[in-house]
C-alpha atoms as a PDB file:
ATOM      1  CA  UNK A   1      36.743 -70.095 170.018  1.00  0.00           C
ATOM      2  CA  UNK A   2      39.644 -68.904 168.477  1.00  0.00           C
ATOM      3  CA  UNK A   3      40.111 -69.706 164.548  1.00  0.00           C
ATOM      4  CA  UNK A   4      42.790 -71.733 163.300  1.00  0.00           C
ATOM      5  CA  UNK A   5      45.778 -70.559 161.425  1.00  0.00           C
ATOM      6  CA  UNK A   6      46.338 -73.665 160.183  1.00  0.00           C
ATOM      7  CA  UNK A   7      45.967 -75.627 156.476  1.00  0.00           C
ATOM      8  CA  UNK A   8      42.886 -78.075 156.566  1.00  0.00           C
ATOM      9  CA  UNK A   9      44.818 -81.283 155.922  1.00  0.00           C
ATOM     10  CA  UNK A  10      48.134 -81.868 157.412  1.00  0.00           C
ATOM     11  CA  UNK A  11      50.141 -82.790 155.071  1.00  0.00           C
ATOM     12  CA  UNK A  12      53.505 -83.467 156.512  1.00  0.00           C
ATOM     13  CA  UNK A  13      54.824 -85.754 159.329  1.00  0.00           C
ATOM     14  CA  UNK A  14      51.277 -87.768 158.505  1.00  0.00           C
ATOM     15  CA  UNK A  15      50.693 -91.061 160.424  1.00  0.00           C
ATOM     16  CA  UNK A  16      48.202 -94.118 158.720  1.00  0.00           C
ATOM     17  CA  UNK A  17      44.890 -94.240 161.145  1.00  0.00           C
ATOM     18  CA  UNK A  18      45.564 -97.153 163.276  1.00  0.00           C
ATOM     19  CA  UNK A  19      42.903 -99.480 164.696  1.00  0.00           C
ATOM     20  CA  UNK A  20      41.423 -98.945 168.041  1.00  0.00           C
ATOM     21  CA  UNK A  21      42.371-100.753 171.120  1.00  0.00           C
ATOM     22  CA  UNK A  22      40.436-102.936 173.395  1.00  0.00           C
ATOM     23  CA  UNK A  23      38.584-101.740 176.129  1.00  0.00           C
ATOM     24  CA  UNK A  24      39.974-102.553 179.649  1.00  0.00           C
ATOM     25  CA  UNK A  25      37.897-102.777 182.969  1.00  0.00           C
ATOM     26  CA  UNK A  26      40.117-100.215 185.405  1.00  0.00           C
ATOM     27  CA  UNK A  27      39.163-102.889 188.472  1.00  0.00           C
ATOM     28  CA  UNK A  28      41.442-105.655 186.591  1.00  0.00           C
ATOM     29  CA  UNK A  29      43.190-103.937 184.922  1.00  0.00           C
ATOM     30  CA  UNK A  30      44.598-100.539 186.223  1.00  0.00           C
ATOM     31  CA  UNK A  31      47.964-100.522 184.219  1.00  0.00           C
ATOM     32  CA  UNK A  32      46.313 -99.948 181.119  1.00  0.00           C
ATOM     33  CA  UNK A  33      45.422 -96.190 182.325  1.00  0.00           C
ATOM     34  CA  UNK A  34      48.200 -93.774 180.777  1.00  0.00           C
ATOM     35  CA  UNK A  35      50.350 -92.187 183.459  1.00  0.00           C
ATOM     36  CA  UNK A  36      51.045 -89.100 181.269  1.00  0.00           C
ATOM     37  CA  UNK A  37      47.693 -88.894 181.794  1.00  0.00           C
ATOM     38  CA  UNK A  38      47.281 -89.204 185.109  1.00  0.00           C
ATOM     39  CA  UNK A  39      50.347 -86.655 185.689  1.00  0.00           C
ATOM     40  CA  UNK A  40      48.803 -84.099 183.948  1.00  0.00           C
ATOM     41  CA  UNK A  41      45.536 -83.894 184.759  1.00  0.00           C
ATOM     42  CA  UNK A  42      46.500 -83.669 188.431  1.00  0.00           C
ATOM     43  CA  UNK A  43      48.717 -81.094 187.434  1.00  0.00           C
ATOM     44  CA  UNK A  44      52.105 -82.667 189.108  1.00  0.00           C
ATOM     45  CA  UNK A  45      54.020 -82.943 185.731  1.00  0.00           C
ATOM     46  CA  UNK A  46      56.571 -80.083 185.925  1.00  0.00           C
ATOM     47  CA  UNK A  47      56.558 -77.276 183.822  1.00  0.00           C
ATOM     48  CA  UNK A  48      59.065 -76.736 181.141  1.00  0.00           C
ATOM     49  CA  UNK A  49      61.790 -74.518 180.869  1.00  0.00           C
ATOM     50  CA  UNK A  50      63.739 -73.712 178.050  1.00  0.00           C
ATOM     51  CA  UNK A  51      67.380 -72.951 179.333  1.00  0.00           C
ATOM     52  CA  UNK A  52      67.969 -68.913 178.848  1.00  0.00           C
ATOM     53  CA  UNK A  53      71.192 -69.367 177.321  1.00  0.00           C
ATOM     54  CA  UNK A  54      70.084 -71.697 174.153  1.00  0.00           C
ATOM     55  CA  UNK A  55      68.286 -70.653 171.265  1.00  0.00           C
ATOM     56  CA  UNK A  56      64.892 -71.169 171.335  1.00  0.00           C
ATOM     57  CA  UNK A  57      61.436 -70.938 169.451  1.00  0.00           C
ATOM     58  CA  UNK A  58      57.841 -70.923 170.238  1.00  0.00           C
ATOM     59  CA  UNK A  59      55.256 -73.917 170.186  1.00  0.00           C
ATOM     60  CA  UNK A  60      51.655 -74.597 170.334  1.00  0.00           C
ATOM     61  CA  UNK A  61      49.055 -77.688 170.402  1.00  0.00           C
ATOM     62  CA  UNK A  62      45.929 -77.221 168.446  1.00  0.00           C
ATOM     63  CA  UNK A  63      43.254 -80.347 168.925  1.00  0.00           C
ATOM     64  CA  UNK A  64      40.854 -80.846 166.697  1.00  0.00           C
ATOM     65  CA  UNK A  65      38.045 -83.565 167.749  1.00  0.00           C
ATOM     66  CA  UNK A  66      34.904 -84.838 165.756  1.00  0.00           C
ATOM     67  CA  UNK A  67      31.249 -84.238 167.496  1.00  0.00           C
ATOM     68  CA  UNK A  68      29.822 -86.053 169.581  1.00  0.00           C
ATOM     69  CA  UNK A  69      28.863 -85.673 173.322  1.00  0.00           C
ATOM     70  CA  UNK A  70      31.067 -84.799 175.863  1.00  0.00           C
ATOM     71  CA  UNK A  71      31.714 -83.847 179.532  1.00  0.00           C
ATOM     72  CA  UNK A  72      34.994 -82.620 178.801  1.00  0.00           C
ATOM     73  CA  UNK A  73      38.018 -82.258 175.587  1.00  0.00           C
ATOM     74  CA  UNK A  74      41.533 -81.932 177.092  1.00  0.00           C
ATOM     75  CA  UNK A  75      44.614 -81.300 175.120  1.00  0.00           C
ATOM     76  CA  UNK A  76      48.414 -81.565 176.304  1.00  0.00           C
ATOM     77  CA  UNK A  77      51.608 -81.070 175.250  1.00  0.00           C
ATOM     78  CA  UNK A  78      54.628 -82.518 176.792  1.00  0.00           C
ATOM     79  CA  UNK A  79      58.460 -82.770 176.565  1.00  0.00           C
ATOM     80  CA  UNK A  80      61.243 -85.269 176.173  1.00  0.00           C
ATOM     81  CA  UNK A  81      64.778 -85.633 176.655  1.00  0.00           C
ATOM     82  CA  UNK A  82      64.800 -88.615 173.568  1.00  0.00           C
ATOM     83  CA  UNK A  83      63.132 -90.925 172.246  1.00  0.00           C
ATOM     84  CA  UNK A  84      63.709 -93.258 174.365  1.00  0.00           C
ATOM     85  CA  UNK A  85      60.959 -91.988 176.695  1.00  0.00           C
ATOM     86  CA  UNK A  86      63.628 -90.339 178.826  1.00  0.00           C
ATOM     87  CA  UNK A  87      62.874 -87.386 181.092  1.00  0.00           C
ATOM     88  CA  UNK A  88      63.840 -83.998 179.787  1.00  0.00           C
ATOM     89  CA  UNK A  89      66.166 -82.382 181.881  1.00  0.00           C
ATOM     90  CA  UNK A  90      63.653 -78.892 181.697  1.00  0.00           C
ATOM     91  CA  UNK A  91      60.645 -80.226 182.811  1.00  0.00           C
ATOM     92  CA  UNK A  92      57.953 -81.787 181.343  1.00  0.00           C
ATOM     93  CA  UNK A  93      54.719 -80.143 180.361  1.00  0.00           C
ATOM     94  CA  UNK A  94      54.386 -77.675 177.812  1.00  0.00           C
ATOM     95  CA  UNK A  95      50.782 -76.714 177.810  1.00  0.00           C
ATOM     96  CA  UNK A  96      47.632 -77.844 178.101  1.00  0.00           C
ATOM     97  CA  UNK A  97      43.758 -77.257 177.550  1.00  0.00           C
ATOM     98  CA  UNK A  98      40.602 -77.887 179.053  1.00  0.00           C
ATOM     99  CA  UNK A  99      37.273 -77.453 177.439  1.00  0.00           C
ATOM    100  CA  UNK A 100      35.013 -79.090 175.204  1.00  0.00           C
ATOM    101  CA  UNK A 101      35.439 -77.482 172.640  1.00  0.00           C
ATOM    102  CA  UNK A 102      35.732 -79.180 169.391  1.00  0.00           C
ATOM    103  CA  UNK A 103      38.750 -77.141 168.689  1.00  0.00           C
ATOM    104  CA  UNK A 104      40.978 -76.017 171.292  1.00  0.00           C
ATOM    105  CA  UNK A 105      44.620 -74.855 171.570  1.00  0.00           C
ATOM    106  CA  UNK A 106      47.557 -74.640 173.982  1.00  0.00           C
ATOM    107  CA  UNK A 107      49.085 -70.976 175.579  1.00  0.00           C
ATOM    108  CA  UNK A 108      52.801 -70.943 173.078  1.00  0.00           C
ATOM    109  CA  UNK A 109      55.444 -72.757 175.242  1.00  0.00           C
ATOM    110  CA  UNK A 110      58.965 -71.733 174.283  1.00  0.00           C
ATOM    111  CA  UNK A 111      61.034 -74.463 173.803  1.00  0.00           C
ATOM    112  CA  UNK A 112      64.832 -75.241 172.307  1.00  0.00           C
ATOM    113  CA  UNK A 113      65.612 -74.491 169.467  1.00  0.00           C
ATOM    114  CA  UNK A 114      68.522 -76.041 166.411  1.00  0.00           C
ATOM    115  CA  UNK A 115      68.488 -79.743 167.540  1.00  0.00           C
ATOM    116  CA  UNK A 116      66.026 -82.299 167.636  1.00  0.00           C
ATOM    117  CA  UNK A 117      62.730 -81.615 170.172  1.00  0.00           C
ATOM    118  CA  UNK A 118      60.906 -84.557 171.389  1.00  0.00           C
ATOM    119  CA  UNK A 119      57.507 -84.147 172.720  1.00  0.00           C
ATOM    120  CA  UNK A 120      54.280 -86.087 173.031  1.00  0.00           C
ATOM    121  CA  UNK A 121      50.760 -84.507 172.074  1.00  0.00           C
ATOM    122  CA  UNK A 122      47.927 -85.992 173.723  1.00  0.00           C
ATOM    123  CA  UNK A 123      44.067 -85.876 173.741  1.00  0.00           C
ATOM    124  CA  UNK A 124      41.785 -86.997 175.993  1.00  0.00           C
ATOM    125  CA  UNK A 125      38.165 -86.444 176.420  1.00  0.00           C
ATOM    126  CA  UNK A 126      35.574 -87.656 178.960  1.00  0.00           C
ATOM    127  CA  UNK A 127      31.804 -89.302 178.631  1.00  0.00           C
ATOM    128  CA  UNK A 128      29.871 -90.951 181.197  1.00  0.00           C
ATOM    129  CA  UNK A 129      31.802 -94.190 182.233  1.00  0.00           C
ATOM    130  CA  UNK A 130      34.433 -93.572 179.613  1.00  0.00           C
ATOM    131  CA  UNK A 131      37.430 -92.228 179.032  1.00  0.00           C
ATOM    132  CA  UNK A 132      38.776 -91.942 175.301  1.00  0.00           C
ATOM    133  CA  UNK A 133      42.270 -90.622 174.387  1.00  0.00           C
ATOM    134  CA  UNK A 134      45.082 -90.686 171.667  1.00  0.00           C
ATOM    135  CA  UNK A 135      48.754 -89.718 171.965  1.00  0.00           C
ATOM    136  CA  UNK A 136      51.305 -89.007 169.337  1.00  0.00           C
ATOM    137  CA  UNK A 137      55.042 -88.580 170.056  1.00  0.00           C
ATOM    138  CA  UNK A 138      57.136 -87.022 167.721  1.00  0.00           C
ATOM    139  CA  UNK A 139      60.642 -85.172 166.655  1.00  0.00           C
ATOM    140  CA  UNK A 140      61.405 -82.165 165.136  1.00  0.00           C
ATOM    141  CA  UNK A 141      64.355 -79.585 164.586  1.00  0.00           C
ATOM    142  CA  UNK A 142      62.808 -76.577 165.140  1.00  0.00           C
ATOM    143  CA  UNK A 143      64.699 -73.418 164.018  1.00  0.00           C
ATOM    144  CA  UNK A 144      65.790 -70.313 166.247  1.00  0.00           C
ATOM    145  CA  UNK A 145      63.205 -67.486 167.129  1.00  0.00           C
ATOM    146  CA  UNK A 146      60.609 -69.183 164.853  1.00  0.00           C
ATOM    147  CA  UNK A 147      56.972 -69.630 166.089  1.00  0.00           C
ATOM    148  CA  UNK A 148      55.249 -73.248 165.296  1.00  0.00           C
ATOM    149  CA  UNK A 149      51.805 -74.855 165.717  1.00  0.00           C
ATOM    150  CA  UNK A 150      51.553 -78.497 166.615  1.00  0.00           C
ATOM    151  CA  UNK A 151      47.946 -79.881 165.042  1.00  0.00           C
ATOM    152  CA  UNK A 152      46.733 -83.201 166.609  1.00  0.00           C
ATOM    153  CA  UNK A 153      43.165 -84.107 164.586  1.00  0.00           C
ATOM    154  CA  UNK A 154      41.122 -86.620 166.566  1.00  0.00           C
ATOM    155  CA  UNK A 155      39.216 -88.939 164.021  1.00  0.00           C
ATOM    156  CA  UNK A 156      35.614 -89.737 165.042  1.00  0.00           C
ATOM    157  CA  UNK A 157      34.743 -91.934 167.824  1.00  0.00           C
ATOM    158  CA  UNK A 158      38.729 -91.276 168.721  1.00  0.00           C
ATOM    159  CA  UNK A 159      39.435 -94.333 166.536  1.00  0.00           C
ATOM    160  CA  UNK A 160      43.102 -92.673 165.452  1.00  0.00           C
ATOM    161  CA  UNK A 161      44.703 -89.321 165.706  1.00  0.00           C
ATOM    162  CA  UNK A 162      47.592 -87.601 163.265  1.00  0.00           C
ATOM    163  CA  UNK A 163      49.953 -85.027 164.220  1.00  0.00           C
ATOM    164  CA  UNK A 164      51.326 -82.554 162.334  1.00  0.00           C
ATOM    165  CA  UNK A 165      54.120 -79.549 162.767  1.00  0.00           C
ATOM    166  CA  UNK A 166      53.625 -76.068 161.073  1.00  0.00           C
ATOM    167  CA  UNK A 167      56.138 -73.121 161.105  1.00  0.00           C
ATOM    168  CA  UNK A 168      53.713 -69.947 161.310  1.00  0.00           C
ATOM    169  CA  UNK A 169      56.825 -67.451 161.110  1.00  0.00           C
ATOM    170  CA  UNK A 170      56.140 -66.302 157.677  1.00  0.00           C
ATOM    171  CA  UNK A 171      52.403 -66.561 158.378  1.00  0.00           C
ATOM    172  CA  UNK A 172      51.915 -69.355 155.469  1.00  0.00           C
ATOM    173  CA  UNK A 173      51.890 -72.403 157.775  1.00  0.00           C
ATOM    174  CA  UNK A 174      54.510 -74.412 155.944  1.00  0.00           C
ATOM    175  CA  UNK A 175      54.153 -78.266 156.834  1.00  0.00           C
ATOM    176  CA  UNK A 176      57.517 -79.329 158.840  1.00  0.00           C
ATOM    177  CA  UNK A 177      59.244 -83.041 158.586  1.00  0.00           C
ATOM    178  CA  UNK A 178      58.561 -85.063 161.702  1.00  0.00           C
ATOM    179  CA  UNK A 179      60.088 -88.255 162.495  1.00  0.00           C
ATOM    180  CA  UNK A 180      57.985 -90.781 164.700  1.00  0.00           C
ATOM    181  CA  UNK A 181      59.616 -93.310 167.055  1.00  0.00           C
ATOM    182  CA  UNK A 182      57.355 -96.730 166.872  1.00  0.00           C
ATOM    183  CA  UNK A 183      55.554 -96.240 170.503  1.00  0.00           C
ATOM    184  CA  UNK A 184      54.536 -93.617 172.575  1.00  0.00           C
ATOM    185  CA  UNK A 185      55.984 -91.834 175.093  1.00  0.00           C
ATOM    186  CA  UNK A 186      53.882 -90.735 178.684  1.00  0.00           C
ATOM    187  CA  UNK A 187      56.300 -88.390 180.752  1.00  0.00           C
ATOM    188  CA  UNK A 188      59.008 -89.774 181.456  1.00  0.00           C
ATOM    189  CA  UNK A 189      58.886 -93.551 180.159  1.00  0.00           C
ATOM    190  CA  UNK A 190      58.091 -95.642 176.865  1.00  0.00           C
ATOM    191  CA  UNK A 191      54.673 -97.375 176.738  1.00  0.00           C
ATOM    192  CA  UNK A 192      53.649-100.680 174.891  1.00  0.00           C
ATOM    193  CA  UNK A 193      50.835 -98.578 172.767  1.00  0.00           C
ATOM    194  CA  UNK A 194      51.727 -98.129 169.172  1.00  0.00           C
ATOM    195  CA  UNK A 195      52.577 -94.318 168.319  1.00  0.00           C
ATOM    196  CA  UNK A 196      49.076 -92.756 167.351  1.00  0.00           C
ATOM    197  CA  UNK A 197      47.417 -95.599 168.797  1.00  0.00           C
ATOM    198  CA  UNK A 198      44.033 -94.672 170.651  1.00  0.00           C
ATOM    199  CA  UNK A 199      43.271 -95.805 174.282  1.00  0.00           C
ATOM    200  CA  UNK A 200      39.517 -96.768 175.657  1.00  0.00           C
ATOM    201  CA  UNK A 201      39.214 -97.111 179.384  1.00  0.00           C
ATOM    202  CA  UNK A 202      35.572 -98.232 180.347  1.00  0.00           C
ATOM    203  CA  UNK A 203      35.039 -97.355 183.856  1.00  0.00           C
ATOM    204  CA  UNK A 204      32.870-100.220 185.802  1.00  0.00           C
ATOM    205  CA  UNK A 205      29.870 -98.235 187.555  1.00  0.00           C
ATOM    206  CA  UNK A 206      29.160 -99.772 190.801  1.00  0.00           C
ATOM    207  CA  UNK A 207      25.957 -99.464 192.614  1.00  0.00           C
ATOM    208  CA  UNK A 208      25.428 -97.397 195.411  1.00  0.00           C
ATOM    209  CA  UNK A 209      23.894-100.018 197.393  1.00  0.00           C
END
């Protein structure tokens, strides 16, 4: 497991833990299942592409989960043309990780660089019959030929996540402003699920006979 470069606390770009959301049965309701999810862990979501000719920077996703028992911890990162929920024009996913590892991280994705980056940071983790996950979406300026780490810290139980942005260029980890729109973006459209909210799907075990 590789140790993190980053502060303990973020302390910039913070969101307010937000309550959980209801479970859903997948049989009635199937909608409630997040297609960024879906996307990526089939691994159809394009990759992205920063354009040659633009100044760029580097990016990672750190997650950072509570214990507990687990089959599996996944981690993604993906872009956004706005935040609107728009497709970006370079493809969509940035990176992603899958363990179970309390602490995992994302391969550095470069990305553009002097105007506003949207992307979405997502965890998702699986237990028998359940499915627990938490997204944050989020917008940054990040600056030319710097190198960043993204930090998403998963509360216990997945009951909330926070996001935070750090530029690691000068190796102190200095917290960068993020704005957050009020819902969060899956690839490629807006959702109804507040921005940091988590997301419970129960799946209904049938028997075999």
């Amino acid at each position: 497991m590789e140790r993190s470069l980053l502060p303990n606390q973020p302390s910039a770009g913070r969101l307010a833990p937000l309550p959980a959301s209801d479970a859903c049965w997948l049989r009635a309701r199937p909608t409630f299942v997040s297609l960024a999810a879906a996307i990526l862990m089939s691994g159809c979501a394009s990759t992205y592409v920063a354009p040659p000719s633009r100044p760029s920077a580097e990016l990672y996703l750190q997650g950072e989960s509570g214990p507990g028992s687990t089959m599996t911890r996944n981690v993604y990162m993906f872009a956004l043309k706005d935040t609107e929920c728009h497709k970006s024009d370079d493809g969509a996913l940035l990176g992603k990780s899958i363990s179970n590892d309390a602490t995992t991280r994302t391969d550095s994705a470069r990305i553009t660089a002097d105007e506003p980056f949207v992307f979405t940071a997502a965890y998702m983790d699986a237990r028998f019959a359940q499915n627990r996950a938490c997204a944050v979406t989020a917008v940054f300026t990040p600056k030319g030929n710097h190198n960043y780490a993204a930090r998403l810290v998963v509360s216990q139980d997945v009951t909330s996540c926070k996001l935070g942005v750090y530029d690691l260029t000068e190796g102190t980890g200095e917290p960068i402003d993020l704005v957050f729109p009020k819902y969060v973006c899956d690839s490629g459209e807006q959702t109804t699920r507040l921005n940091g909210q988590p997301l419970r799907i129960q799946w209904h075990v049938l028997p075999f006979f």
